[in-house]
C-alpha atoms as a PDB file:
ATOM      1  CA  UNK A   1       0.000   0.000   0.000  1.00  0.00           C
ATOM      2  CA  UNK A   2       1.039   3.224  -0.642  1.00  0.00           C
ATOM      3  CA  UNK A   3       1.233   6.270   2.341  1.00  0.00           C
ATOM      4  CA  UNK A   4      -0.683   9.235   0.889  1.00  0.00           C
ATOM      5  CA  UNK A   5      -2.742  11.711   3.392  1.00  0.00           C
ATOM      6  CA  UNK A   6      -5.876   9.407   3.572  1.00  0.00           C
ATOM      7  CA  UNK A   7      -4.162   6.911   5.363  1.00  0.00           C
ATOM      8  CA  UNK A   8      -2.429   9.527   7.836  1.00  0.00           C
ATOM      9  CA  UNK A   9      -5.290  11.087   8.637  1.00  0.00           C
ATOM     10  CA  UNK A  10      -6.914   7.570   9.538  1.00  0.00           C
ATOM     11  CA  UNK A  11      -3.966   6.987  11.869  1.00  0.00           C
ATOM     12  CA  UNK A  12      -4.244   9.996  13.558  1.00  0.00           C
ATOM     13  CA  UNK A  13      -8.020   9.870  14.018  1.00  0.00           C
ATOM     14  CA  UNK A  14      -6.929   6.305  15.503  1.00  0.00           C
ATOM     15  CA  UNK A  15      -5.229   7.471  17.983  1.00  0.00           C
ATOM     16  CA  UNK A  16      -7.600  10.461  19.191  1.00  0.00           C
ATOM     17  CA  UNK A  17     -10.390   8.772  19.241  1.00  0.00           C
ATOM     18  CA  UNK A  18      -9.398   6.535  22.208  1.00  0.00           C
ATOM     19  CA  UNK A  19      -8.048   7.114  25.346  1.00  0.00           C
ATOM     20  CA  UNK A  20      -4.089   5.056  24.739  1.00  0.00           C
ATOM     21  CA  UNK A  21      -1.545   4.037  26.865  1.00  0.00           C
ATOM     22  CA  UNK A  22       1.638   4.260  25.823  1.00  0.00           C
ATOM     23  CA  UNK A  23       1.939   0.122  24.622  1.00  0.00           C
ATOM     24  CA  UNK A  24      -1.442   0.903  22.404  1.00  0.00           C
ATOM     25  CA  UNK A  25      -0.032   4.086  20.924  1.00  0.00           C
ATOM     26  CA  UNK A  26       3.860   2.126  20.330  1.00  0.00           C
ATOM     27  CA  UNK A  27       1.359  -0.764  19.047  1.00  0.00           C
ATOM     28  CA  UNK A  28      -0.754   1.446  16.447  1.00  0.00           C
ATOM     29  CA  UNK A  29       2.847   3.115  15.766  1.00  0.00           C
ATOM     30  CA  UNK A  30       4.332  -0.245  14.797  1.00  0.00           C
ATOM     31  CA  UNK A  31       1.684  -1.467  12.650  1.00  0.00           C
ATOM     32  CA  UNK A  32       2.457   2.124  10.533  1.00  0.00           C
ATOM     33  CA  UNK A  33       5.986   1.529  10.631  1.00  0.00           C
ATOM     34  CA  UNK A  34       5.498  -1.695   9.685  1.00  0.00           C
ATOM     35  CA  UNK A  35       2.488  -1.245   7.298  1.00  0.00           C
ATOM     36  CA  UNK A  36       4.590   1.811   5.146  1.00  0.00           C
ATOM     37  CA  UNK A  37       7.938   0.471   5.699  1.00  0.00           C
ATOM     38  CA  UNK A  38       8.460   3.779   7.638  1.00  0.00           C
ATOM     39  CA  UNK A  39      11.443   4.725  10.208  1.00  0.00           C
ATOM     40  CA  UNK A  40      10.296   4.558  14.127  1.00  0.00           C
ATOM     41  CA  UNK A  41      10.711   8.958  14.389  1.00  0.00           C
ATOM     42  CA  UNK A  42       8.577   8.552  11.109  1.00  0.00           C
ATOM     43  CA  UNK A  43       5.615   6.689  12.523  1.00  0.00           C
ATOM     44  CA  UNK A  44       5.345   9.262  16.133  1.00  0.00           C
ATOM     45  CA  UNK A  45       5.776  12.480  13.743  1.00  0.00           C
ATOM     46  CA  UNK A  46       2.810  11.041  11.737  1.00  0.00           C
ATOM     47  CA  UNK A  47       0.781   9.730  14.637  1.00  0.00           C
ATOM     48  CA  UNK A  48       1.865  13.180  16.708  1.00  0.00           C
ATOM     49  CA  UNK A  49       1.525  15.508  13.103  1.00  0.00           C
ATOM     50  CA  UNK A  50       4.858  16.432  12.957  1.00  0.00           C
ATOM     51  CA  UNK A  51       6.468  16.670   9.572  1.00  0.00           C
ATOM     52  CA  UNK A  52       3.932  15.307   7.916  1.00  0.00           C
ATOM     53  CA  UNK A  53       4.718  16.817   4.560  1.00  0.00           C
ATOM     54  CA  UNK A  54       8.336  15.925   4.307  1.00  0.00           C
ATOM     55  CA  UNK A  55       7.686  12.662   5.063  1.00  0.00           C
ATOM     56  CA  UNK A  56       5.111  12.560   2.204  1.00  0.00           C
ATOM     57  CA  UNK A  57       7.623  14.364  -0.018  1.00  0.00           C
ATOM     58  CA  UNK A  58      10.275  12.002   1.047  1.00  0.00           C
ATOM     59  CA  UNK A  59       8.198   8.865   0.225  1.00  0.00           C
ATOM     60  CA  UNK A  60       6.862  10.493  -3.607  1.00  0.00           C
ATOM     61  CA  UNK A  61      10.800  11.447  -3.964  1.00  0.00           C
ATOM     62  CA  UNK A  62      12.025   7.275  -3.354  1.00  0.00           C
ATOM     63  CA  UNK A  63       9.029   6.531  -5.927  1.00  0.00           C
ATOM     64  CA  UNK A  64      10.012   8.808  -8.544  1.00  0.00           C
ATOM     65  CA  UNK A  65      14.166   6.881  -8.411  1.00  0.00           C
END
């Protein structure tokens, strides 16, 4: 599958939506990780919306090579 805002924003509603502890939120961050082959910092910016855009612009850059 490919990362593209949708799928961020699904993630992020995720993790509002419920009340985590800190082994859900490292567990929903894994599955990303894991999911968009995506570095640990990676996953937390996205789940936390931090850098958002880079990493998006990083991900279309390694597609265009």
């Amino acid at each position: 599958m490919k990362l593209n805002a949708k799928v961020i924003l699904e993630y992020q509603e995720k993790v509002k939506r419920i009340t985590l502890t800190i082994s859900e939120f490292e567990a929903i961050g894994r599955e990303l990780r894991d999911k968009y082959n995506l570095t640990d910092r990676e996953a937390i910016d996205i789940l936390n919306d931090r850098n958002v855009l880079e990493i998006l612009a990083k991900r279309e850059k390694e597609l265009e090579l």
